[in-house]
PDB file of N, CA and C in Angstrom:
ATOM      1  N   UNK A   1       0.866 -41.550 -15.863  1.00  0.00           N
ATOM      2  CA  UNK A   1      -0.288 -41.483 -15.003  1.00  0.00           C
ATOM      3  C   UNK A   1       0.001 -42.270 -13.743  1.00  0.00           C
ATOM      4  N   UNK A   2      -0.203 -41.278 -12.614  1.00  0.00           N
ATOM      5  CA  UNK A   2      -0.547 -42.503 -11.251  1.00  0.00           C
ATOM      6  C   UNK A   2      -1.595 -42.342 -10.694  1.00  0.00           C
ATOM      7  N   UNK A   3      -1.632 -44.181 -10.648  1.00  0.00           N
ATOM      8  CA  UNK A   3      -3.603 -44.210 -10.379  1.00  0.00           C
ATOM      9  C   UNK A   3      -3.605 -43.671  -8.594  1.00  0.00           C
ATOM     10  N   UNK A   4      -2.530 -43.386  -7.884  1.00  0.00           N
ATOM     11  CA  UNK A   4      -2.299 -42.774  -6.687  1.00  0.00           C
ATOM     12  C   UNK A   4      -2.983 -41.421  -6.293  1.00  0.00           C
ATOM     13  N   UNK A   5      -2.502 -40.935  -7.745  1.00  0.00           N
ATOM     14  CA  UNK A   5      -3.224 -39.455  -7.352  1.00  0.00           C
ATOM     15  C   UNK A   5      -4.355 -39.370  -7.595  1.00  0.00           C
ATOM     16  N   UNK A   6      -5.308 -40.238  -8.369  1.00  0.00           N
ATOM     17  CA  UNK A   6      -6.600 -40.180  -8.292  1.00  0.00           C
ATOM     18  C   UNK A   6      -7.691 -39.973  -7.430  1.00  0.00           C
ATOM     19  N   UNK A   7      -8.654 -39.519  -7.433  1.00  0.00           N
ATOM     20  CA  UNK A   7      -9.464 -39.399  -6.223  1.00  0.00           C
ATOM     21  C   UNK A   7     -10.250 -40.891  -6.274  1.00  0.00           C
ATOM     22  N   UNK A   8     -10.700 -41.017  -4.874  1.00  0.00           N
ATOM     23  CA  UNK A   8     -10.937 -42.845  -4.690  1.00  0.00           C
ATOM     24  C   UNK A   8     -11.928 -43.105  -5.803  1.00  0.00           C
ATOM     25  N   UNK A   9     -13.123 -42.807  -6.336  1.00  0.00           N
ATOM     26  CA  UNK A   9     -13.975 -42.957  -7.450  1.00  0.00           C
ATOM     27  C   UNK A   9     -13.036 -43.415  -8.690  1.00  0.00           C
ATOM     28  N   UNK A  10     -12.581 -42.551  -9.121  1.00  0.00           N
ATOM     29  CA  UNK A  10     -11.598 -42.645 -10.322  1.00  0.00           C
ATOM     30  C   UNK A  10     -10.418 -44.066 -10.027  1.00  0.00           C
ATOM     31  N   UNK A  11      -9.983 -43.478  -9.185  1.00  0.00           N
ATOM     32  CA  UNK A  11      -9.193 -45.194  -8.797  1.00  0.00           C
ATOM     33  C   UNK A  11     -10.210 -46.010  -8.389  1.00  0.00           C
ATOM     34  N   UNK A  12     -11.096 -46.374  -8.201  1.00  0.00           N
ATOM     35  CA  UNK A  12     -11.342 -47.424  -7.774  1.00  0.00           C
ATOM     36  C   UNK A  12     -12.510 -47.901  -9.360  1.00  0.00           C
ATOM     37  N   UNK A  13     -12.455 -47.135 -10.491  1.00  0.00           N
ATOM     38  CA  UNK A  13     -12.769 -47.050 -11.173  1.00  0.00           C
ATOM     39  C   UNK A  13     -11.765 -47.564 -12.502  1.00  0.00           C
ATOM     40  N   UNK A  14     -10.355 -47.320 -12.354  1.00  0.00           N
ATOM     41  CA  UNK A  14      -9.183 -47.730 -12.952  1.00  0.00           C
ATOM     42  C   UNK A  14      -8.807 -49.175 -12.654  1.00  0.00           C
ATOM     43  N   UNK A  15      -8.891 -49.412 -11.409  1.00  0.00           N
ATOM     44  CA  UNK A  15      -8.350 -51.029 -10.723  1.00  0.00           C
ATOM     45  C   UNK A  15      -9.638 -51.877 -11.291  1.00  0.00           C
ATOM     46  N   UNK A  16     -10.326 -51.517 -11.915  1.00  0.00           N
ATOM     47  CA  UNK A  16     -11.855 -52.213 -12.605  1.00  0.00           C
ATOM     48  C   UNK A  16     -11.624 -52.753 -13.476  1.00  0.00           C
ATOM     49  N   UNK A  17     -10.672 -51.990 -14.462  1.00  0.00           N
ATOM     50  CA  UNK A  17     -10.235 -52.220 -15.646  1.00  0.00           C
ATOM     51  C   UNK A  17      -9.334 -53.545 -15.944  1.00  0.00           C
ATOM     52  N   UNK A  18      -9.194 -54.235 -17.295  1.00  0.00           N
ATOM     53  CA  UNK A  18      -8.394 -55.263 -17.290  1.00  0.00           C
ATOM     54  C   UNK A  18      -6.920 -54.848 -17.413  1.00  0.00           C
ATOM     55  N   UNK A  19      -5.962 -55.703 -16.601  1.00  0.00           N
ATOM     56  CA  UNK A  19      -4.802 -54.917 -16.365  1.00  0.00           C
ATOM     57  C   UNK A  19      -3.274 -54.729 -17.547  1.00  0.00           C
ATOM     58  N   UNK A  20      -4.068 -55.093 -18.713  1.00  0.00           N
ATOM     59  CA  UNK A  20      -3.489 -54.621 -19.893  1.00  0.00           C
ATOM     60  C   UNK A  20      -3.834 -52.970 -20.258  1.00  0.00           C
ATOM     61  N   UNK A  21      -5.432 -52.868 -19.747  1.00  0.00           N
ATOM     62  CA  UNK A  21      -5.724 -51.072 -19.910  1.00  0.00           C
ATOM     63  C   UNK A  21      -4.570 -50.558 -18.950  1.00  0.00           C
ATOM     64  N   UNK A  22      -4.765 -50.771 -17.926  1.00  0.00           N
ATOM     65  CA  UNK A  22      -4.282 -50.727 -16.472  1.00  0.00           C
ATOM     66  C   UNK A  22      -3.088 -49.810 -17.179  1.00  0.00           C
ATOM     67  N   UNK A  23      -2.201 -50.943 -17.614  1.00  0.00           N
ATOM     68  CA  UNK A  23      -0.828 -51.101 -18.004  1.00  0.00           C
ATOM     69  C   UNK A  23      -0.836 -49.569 -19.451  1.00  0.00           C
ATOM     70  N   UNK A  24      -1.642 -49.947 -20.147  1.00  0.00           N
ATOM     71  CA  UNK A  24      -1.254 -48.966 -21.253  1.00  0.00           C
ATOM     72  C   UNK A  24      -1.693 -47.134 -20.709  1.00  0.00           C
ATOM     73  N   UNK A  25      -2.646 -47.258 -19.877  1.00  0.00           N
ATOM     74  CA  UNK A  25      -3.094 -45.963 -19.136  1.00  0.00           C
ATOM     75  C   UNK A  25      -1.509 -45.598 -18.617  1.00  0.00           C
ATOM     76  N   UNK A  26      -1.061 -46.059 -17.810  1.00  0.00           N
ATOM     77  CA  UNK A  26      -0.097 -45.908 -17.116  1.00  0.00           C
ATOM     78  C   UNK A  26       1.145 -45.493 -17.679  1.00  0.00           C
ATOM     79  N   UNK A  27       1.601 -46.301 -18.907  1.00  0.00           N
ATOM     80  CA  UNK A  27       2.730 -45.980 -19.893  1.00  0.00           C
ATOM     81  C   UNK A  27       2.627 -44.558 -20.769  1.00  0.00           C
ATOM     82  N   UNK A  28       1.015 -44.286 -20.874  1.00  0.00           N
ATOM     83  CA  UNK A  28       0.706 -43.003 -21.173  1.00  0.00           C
ATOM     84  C   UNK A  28       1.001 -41.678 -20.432  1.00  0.00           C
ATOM     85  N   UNK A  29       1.555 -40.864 -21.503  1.00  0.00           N
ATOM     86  CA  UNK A  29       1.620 -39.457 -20.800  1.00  0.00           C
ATOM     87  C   UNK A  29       0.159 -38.522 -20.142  1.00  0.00           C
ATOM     88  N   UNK A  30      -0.281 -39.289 -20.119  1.00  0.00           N
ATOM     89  CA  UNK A  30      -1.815 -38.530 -19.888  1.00  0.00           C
ATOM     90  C   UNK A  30      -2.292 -38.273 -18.557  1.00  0.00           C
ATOM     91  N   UNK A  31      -3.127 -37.424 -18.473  1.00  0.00           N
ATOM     92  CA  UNK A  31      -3.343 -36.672 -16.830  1.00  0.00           C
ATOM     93  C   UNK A  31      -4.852 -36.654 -16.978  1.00  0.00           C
ATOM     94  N   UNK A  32      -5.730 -37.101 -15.813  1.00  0.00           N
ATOM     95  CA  UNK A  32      -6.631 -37.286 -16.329  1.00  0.00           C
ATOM     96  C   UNK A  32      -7.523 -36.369 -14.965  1.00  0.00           C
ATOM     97  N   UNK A  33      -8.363 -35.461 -15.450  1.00  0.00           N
ATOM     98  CA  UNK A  33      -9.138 -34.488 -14.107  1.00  0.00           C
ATOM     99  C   UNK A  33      -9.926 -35.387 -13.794  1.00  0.00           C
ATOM    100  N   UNK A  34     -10.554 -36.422 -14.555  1.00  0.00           N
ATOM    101  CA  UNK A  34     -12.281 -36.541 -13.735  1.00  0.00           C
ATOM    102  C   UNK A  34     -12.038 -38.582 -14.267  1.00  0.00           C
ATOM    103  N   UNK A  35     -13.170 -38.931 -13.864  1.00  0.00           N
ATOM    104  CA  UNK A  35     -13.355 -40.080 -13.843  1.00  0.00           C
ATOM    105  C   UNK A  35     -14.042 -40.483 -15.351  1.00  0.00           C
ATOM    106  N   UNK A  36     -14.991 -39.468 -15.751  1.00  0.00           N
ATOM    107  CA  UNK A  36     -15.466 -39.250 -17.240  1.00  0.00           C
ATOM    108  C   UNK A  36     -14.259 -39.277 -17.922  1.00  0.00           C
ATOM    109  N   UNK A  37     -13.314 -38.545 -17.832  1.00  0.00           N
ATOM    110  CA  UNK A  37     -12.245 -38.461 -18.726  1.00  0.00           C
ATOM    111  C   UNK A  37     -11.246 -39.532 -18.772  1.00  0.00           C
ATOM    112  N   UNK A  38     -11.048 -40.328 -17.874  1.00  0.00           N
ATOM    113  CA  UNK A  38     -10.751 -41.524 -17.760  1.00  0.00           C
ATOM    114  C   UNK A  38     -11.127 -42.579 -18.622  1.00  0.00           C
ATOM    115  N   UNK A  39     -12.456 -42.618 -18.414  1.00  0.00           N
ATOM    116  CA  UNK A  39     -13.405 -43.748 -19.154  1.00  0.00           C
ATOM    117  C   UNK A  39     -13.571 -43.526 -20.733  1.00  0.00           C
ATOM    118  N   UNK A  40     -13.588 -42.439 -21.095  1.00  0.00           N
ATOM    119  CA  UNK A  40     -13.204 -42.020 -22.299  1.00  0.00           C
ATOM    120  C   UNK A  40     -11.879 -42.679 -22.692  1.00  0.00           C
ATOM    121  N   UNK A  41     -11.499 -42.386 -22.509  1.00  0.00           N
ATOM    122  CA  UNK A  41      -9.684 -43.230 -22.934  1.00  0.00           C
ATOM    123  C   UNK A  41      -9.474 -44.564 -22.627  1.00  0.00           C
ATOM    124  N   UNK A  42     -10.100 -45.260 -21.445  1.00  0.00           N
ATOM    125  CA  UNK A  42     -10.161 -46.291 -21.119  1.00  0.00           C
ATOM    126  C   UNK A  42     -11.298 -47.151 -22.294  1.00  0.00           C
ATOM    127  N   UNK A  43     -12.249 -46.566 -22.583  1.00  0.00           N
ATOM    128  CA  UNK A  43     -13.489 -47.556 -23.690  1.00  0.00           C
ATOM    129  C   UNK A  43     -12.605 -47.331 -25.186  1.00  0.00           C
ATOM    130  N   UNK A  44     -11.558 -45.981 -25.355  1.00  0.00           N
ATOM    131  CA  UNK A  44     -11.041 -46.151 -26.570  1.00  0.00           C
ATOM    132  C   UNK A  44     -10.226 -47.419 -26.953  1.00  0.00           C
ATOM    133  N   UNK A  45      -9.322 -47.888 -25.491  1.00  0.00           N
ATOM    134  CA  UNK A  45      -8.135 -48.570 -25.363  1.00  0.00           C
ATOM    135  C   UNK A  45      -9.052 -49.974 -25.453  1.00  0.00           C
ATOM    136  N   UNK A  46     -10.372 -49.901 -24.882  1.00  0.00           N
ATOM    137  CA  UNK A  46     -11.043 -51.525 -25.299  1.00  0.00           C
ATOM    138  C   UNK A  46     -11.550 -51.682 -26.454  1.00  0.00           C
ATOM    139  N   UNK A  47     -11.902 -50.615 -27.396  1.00  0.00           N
ATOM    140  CA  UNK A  47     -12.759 -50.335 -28.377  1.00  0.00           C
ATOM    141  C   UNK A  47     -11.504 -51.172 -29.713  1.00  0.00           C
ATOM    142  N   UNK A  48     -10.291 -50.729 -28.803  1.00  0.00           N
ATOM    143  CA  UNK A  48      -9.258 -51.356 -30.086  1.00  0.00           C
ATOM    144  C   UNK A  48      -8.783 -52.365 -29.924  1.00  0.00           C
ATOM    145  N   UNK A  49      -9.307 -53.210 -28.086  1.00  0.00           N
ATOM    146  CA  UNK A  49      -9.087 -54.682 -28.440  1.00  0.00           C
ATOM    147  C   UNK A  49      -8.222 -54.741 -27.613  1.00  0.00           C
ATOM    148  N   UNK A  50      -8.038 -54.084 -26.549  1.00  0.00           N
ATOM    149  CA  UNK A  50      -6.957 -54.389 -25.560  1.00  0.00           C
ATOM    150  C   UNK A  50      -7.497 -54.632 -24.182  1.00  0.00           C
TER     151      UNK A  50
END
């Protein structure tokens, strides 16, 4: 993932995050369309404590 290609909402929605999500979003193969779909994956990655 690059938080580059995001549209500014969604990035500026990612740089929010603590930069351990940051970090594991990123190492992920994942492509993300919307800012919803983001946050979804992002509350999973806190939900387990990261």
């Amino acid at each position: 993932m690059d938080p580059k290609q995001l549209d500014r909402e969604t990035r500026d929605y990612f740089y929010s995050l603590p930069p351990m999500v940051q970090e594991d979003l990123m190492q992920s193969s994942l492509q993300f369309s919307s800012k919803a779909e983001l946050q979804h994956f992002a509350e999973q990655l806190l939900k387990r404590g990261r």
